[in-house]
Protein backbone atom coordinates (compact mmCIF):
# COMPACT_ATOMS: atom_id res chain seq x y z
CA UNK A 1 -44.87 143.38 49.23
CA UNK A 2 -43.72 143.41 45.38
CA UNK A 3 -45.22 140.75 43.41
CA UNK A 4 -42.46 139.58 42.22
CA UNK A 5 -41.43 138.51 45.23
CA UNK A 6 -44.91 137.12 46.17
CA UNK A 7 -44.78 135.19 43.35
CA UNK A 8 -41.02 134.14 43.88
CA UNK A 9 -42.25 133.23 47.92
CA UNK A 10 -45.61 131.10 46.50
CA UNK A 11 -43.16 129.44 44.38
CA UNK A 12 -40.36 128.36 47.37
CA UNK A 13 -43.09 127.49 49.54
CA UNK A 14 -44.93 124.90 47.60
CA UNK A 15 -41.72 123.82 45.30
CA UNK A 16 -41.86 120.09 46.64
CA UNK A 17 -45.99 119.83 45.71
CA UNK A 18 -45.27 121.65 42.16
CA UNK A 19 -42.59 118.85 40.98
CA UNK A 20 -44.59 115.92 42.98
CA UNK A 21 -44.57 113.08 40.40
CA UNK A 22 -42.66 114.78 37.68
CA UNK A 23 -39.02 114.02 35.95
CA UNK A 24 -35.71 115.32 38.10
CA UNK A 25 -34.93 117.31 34.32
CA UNK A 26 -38.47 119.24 34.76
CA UNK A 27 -38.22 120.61 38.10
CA UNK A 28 -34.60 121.19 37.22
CA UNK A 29 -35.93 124.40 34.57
CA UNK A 30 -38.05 125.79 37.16
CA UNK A 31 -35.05 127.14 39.04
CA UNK A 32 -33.86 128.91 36.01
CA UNK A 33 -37.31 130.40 35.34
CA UNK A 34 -37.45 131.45 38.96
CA UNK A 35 -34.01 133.31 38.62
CA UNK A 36 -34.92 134.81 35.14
CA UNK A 37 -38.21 136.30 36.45
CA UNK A 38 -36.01 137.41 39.55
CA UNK A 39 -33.35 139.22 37.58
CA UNK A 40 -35.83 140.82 35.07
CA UNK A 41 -38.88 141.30 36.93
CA UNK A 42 -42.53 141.10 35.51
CA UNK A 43 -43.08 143.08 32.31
CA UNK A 44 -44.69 146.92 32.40
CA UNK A 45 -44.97 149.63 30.20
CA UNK A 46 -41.35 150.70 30.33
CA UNK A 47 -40.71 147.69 28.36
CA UNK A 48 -40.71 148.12 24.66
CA UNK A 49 -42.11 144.42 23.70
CA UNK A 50 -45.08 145.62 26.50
CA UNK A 51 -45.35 148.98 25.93
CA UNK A 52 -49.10 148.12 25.93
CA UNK A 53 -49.37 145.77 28.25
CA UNK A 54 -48.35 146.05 31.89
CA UNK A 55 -48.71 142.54 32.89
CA UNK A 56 -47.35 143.63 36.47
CA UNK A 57 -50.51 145.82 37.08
CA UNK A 58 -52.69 143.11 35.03
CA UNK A 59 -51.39 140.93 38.24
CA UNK A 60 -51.66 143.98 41.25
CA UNK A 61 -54.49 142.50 43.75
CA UNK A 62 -54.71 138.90 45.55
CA UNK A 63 -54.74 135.71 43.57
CA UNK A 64 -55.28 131.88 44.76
CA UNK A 65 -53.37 129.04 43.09
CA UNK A 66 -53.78 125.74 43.18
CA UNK A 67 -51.54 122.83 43.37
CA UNK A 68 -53.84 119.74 43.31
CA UNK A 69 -56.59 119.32 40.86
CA UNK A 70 -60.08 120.97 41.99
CA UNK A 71 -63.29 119.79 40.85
CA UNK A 72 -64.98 122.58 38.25
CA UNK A 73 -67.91 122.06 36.49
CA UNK A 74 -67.65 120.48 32.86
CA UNK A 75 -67.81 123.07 30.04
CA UNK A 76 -69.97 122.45 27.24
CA UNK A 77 -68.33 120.01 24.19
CA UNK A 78 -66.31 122.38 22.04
CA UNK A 79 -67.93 121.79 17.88
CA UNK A 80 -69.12 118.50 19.05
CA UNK A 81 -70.35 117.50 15.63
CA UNK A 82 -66.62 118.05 14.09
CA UNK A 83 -64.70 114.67 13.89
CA UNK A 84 -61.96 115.75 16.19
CA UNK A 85 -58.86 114.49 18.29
CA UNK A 86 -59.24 116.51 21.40
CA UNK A 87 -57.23 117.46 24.25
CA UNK A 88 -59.19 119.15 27.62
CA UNK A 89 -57.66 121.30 29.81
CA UNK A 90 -59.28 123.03 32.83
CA UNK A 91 -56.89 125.84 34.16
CA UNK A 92 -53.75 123.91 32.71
CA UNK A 93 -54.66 120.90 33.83
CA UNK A 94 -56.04 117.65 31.22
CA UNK A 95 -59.32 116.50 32.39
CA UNK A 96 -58.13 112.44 32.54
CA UNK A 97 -53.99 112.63 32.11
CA UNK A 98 -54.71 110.11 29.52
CA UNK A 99 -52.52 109.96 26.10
CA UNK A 100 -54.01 108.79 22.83
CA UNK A 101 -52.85 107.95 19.64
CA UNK A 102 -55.05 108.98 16.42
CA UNK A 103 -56.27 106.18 13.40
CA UNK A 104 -52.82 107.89 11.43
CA UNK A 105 -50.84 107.66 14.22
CA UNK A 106 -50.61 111.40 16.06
CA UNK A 107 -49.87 111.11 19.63
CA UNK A 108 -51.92 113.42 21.77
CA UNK A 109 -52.84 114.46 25.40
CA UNK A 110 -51.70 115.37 29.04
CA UNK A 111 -47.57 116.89 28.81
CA UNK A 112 -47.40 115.85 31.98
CA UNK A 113 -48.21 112.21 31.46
CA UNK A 114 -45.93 112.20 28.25
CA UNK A 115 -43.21 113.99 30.16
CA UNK A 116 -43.38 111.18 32.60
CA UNK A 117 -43.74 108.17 30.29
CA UNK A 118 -40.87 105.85 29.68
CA UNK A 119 -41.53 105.60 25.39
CA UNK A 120 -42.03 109.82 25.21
CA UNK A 121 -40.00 111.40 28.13
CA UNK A 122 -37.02 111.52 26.43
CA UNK A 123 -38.94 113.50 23.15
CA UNK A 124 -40.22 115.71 25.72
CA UNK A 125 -37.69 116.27 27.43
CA UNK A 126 -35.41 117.24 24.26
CA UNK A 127 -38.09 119.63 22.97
CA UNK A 128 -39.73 121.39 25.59
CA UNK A 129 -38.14 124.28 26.37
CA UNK A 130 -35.68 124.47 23.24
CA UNK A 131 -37.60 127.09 21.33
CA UNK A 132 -39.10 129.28 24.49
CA UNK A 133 -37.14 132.63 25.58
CA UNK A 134 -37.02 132.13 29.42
CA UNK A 135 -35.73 135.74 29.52
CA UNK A 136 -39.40 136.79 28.27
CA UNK A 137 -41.04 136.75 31.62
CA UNK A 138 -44.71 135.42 31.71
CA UNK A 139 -42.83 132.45 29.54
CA UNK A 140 -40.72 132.36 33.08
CA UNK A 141 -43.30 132.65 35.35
CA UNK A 142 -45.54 129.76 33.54
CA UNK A 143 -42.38 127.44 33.61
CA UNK A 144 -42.15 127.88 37.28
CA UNK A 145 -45.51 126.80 38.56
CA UNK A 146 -47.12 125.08 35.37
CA UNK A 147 -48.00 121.69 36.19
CA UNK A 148 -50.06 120.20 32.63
CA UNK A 149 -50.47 121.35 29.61
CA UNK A 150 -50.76 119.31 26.12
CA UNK A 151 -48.61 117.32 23.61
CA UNK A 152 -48.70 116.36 20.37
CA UNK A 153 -46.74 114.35 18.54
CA UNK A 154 -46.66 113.96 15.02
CA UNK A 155 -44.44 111.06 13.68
CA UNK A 156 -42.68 111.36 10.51
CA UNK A 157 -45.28 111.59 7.09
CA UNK A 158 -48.11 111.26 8.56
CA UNK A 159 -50.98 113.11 7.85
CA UNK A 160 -53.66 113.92 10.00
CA UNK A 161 -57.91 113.63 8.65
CA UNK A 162 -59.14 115.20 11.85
CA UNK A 163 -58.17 118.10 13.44
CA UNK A 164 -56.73 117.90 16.80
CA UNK A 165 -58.11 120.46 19.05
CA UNK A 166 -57.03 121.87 22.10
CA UNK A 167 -59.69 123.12 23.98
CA UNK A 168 -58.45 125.71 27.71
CA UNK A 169 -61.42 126.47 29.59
CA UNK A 170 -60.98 128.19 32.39
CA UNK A 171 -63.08 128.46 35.30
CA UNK A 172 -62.80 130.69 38.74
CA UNK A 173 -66.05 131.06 41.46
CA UNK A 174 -65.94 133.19 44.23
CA UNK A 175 -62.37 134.41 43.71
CA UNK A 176 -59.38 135.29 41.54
CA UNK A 177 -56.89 132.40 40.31
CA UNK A 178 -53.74 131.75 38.51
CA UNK A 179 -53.00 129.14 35.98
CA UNK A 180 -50.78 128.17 33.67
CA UNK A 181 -50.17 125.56 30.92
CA UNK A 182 -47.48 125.02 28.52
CA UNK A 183 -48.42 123.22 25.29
CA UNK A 184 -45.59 121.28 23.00
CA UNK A 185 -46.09 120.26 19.67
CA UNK A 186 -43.72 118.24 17.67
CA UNK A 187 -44.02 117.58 13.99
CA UNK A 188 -41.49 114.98 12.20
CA UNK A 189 -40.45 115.12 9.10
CA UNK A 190 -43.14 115.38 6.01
CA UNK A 191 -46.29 115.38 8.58
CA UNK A 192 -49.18 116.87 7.92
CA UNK A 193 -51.70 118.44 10.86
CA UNK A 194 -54.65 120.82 11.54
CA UNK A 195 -54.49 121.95 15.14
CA UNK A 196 -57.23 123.74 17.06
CA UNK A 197 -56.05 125.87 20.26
CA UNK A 198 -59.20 127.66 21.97
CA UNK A 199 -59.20 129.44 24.98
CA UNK A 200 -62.79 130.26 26.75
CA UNK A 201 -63.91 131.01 29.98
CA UNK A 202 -66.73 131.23 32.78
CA UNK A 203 -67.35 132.30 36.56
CA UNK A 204 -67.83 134.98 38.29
CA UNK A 205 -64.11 134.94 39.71
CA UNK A 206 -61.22 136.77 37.62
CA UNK A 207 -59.08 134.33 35.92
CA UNK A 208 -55.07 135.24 34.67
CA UNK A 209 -53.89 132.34 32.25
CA UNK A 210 -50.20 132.12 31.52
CA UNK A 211 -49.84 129.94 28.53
CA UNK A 212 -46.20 129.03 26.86
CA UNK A 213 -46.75 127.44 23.25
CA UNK A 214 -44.25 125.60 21.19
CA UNK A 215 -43.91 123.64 18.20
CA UNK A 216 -41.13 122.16 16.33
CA UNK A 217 -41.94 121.78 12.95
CA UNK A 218 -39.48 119.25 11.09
CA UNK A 219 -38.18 119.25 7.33
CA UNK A 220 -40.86 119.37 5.02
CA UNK A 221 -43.57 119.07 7.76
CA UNK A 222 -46.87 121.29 6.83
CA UNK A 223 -48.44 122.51 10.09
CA UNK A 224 -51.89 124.74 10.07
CA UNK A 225 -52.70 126.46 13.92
CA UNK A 226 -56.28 128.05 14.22
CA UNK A 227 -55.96 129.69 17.69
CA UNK A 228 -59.66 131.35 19.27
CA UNK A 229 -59.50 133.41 21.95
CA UNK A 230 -63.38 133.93 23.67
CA UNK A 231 -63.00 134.60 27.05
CA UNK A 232 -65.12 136.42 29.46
CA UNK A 233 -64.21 140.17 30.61
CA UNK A 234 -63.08 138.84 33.79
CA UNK A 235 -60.44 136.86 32.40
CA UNK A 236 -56.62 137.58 31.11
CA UNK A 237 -54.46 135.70 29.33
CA UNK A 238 -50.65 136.27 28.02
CA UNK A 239 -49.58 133.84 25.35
CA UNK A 240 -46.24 133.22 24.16
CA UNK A 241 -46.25 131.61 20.76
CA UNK A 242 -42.63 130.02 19.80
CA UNK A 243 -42.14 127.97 16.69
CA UNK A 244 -38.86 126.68 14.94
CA UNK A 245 -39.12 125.63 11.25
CA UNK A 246 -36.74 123.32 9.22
CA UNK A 247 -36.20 123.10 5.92
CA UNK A 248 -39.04 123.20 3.30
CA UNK A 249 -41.51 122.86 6.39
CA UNK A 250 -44.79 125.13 5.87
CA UNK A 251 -46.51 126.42 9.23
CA UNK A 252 -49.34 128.76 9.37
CA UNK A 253 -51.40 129.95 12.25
CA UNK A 254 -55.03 131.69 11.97
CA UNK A 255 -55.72 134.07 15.61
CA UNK A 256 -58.93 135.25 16.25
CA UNK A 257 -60.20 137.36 19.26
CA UNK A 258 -63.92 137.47 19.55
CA UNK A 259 -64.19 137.34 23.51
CA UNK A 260 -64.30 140.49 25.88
CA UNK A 261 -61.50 139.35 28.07
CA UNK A 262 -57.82 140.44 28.29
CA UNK A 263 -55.18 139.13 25.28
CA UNK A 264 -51.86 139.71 25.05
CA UNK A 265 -50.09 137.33 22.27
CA UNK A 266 -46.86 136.90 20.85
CA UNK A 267 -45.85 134.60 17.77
CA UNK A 268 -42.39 134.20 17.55
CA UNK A 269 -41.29 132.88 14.36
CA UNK A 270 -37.63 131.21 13.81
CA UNK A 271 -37.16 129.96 9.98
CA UNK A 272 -33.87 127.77 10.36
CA UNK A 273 -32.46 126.49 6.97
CA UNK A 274 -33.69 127.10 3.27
CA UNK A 275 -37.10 127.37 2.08
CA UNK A 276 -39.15 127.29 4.89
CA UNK A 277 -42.40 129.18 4.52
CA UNK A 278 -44.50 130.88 7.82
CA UNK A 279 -47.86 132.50 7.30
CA UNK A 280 -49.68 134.73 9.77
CA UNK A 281 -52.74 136.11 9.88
CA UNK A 282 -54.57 137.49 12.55
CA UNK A 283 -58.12 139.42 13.65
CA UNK A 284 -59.04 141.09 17.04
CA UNK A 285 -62.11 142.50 17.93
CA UNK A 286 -62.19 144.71 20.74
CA UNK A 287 -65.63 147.10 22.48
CA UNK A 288 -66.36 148.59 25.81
CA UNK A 289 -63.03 148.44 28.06
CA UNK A 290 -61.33 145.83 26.27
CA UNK A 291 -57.34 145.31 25.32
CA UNK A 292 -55.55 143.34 22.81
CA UNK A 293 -51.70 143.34 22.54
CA UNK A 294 -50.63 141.45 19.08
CA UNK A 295 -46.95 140.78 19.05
CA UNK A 296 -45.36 139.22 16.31
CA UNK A 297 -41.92 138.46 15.26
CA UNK A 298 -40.32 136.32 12.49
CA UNK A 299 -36.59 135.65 12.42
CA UNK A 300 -35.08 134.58 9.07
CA UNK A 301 -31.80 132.33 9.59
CA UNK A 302 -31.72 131.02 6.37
CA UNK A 303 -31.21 131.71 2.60
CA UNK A 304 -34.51 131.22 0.50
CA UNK A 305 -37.41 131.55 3.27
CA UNK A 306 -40.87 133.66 2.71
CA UNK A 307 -43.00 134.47 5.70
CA UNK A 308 -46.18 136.47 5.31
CA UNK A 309 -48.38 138.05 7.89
CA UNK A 310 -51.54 140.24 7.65
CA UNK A 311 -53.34 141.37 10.87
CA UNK A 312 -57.11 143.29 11.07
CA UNK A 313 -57.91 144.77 14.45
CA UNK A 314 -61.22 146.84 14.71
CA UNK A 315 -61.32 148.83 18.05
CA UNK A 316 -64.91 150.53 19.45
CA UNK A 317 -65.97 152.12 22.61
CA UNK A 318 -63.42 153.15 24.95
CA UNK A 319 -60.99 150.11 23.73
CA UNK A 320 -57.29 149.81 23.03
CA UNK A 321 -55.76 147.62 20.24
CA UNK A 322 -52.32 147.39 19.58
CA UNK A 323 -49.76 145.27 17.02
CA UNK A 324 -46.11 145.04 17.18
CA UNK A 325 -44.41 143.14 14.31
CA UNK A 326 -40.80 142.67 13.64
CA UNK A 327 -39.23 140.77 10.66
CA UNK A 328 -35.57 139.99 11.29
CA UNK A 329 -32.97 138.65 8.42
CA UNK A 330 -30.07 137.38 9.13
CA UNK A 331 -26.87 138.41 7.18
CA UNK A 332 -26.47 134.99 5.56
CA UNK A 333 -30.60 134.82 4.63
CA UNK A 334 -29.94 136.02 1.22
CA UNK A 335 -33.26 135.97 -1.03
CA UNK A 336 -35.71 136.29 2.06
CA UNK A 337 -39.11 136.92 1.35
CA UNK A 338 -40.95 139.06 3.78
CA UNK A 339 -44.22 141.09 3.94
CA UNK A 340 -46.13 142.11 6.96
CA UNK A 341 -49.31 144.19 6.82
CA UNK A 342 -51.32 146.08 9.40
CA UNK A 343 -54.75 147.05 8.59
CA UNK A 344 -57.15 148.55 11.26
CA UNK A 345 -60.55 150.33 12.17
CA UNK A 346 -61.42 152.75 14.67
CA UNK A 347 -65.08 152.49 15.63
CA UNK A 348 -65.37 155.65 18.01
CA UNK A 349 -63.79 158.74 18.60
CA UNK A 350 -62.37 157.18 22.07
CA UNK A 351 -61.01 154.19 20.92
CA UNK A 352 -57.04 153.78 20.59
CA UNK A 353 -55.10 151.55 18.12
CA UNK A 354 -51.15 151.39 18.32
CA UNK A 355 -49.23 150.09 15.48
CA UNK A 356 -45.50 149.35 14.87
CA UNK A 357 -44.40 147.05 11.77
CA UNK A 358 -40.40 146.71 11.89
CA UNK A 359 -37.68 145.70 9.72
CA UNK A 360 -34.55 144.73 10.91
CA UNK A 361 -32.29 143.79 7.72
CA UNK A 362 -28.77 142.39 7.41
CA UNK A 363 -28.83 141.06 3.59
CA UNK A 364 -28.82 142.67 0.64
CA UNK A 365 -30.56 140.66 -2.04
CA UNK A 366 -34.14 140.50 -0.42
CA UNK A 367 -37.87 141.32 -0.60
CA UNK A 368 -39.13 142.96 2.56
CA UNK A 369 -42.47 144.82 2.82
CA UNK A 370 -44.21 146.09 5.48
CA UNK A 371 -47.21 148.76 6.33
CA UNK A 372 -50.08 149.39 8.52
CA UNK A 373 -52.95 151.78 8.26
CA UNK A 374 -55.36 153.17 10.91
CA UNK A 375 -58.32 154.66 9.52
CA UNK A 376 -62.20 154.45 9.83
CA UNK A 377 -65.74 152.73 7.90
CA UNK A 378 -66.01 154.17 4.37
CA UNK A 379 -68.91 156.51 4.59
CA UNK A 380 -69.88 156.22 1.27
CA UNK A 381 -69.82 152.59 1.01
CA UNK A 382 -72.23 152.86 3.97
CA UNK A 383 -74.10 155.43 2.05
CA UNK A 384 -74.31 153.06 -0.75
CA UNK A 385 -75.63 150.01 1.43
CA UNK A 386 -78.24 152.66 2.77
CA UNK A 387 -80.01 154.13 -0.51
CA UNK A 388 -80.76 150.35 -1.29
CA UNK A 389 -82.55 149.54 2.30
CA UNK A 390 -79.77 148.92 4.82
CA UNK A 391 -80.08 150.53 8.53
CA UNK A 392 -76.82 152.67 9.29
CA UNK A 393 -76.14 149.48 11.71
CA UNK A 394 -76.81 147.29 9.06
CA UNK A 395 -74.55 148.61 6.67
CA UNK A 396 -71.54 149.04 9.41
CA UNK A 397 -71.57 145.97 10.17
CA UNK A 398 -71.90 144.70 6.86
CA UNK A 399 -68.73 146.37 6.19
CA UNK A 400 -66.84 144.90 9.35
CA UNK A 401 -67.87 141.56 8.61
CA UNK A 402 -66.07 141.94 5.14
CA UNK A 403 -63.02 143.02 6.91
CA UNK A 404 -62.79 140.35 9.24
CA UNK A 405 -63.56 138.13 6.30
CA UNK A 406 -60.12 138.18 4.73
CA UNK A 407 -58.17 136.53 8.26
CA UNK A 408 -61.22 134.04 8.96
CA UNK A 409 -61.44 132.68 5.91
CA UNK A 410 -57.78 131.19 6.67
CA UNK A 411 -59.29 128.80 9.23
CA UNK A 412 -58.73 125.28 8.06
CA UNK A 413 -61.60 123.65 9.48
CA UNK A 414 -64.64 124.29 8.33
CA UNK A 415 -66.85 123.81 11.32
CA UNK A 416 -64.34 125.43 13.48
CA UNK A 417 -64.39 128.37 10.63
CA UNK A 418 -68.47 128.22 11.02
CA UNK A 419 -68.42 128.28 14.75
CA UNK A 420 -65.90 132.16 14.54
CA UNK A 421 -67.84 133.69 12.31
CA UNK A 422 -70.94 132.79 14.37
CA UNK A 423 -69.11 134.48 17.27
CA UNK A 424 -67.64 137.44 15.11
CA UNK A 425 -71.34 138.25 14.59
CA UNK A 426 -72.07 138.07 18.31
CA UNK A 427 -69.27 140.18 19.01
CA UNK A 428 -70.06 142.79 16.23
CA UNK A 429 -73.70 143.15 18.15
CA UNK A 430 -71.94 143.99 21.00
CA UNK A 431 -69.32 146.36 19.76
């Protein structure tokens, strides 16, 4: 049987447990997920956005999911000595369902419990789903089964001390399991925010996440993402990244993959009225078997908006990395400011790296830049590091580490940015 139509049959059978509990206006989208991933089946290589990543095979084989909470061991704190506001999820689910509000005033915690709640529901339910593109697949397939995920909410001028961090771990034992989370972040006018996403993994069971992100970010609002992705090999996740900008808002988002597992990520981009600013920058790390699929696209509505985006991938073994960026300006986005670079290492003669920058441009008074190169270590910078007492090891990875250097150093915490370069070192001993 297609698995499409498993999917579409798990769904229809346990539709009444899915929406137990939740608002008629949730379970109301799921149909229109359902019919999206119905009409345009799940994504595979004939697909230009997943030319690299056939999330239909990714999903070939026989999966459990779960519709009540299951007991899973308790992962390990997450930077416990960082002063942090933190959200827990274990495979989309929030540990306690509990919502909190921060010494400045940041609301935080389960979606579902602020979906449900008589002072948020309406916030939620005006924002969640606005920004996501239901005809993107995995973003339909997580709105039809996801049951948690997290929300923040970030009144107007505030300005967060702490980070808040979002911390998925994701746990399977003894068998293969779906889940899915959708997280919704909402910044007001003039607020101010760090916000941690990490994804990590353990278990002996294969794990597929399906994870919808997105964030509103209001006028003037400045908004910093650091997302980690260090998952196990037996785990696979597909991340779609939306975010809407209004005017003079600043957002910027910092992606690492260190983990051996499965990524595929897409940050979508949509700069609204004048003057907003988006930033990108972006790492992956990939040995042995590994895959990475970096997908990133910035739409420019509006006159006077600058987005930037720079993305290292170093690719070793029998590995396959791969970007897609596209940088779209509208006719009326006169005096856009784009530039979108591509810079990337092969490791071994087997290793493959795709690359595709794109410019799509409709205005005529604008900046637009893009490039990418593929190429290898310098050999006589490793030379170099050699005559003065380096091994050959020593001096490769010397060299990686200052090419990673250049996206990590855009983390905005600095005990999250300790705790990445501590596993970029780990993963260059493995690599």
């Amino acid at each position: 049987m297609p698995t499409v139509q498993n999917l579409l049959d798990n769904y229809l059978s346990n539709i009444d447990i899915l929406g137990e509990g939740m608002p008629v206006w949730f379970n109301a989208r799921r149909s229109d997920a359902a019919a999206a991933l119905n009409l345009h089946g799940l994504p595979n290589a004939k697909q230009e956005r997943y030319l690299h990543s056939n999330i239909a095979r990714l999903l070939e084989g026989e999966w459990e999911q779960y519709f009540v909470a299951r007991r899973h061991p308790a992962p390990k704190e997450l930077l416990p000595e960082a002063d942090a506001s933190r959200i827990e999820l274990i495979n989309g689910r929030t540990a306690n369902n509990n919502l909190k509000i921060s010494i400045e005033g940041a609301v935080y915690g389960s979606l579902r419990t602020a979906a449900c709640s008589e002072k948020y529901g309406a916030l939620v339910e005006k924002w969640l789903d606005s920004a996501a593109d239901i005809n993107d697949t995995p973003t339909a397939l997580t709105r039809m089964f996801v049951q948690d995920g997290a929300f923040v909410y970030l009144p107007e001028g505030i300005e967060e001390q702490s980070p808040i961090l979002i911390d998925n771990f994701y746990h399977a034992e003894g068998e293969d399991e779906l889940c899915f989370s959708q997280l919704l972040v909402i910044a007001e006018k003039g607020a101010r925010a760090e916000v941690i996403i990490t994804h990590r993994s353990a278990g002996d069971g294969r794990i597929f996440a399906g994870v919808t992100r997105e964030a509103v970010i209001g006028e003037g609002a400045d908004i910093h993402f650091t997302e980690l992705y260090d998952l196990q090999q037996n785990c696979s996740i597909v991340n779609n990244n939306y975010i809407e900008q209004a005017e003079a808002s600043h957002c910027s988002t910092m992606s690492c993959k260190t983990g051996d597992g499965y990524v595929r990520a897409a940050y979508n981009s949509t700069l609204k009225a004048p003057e907003a600013v988006s930033d990108v920058w972006a790492l992956y790390l990939c040995g042995g078997k590994e895959h990475c699929d970096l997908n990133l696209a910035v739409r420019h509505l509006a006159p006077d908006c600058r987005s930037y985006s720079l993305v290292k991938g170093a690719a070793a073994d029998e590995s396959v990395g791969s970007f897609a960026g596209m940088v779209y300006v509208a006719q009326d986005a006169q005096r856009t400011d784009a530039q979108q670079q591509s810079r990337n290492l092969l490791l071994s003669d087997t290793a493959r790296i795709f690359t595709q920058p794109q410019l799509e441009i409709y205005a005529d008074d604008v900046k637009c830049t893009h490039g990418a190169t593929v190429g290898q270590l310098d050999d006589e910078a490793i030379y170099y590091m050699r005559q003065r007492g380096l091994s050959e090891r020593q001096a490769r990875r010397l060299q990686i580490e200052g090419f990673a250097y250049d996206v990590v150093q855009h983390c905005g915490c600095e005990n999250m940015c300790r705790h990445i370069s501590k596993l970029t070192a780990a993963k260059l001993e493995r690599m």
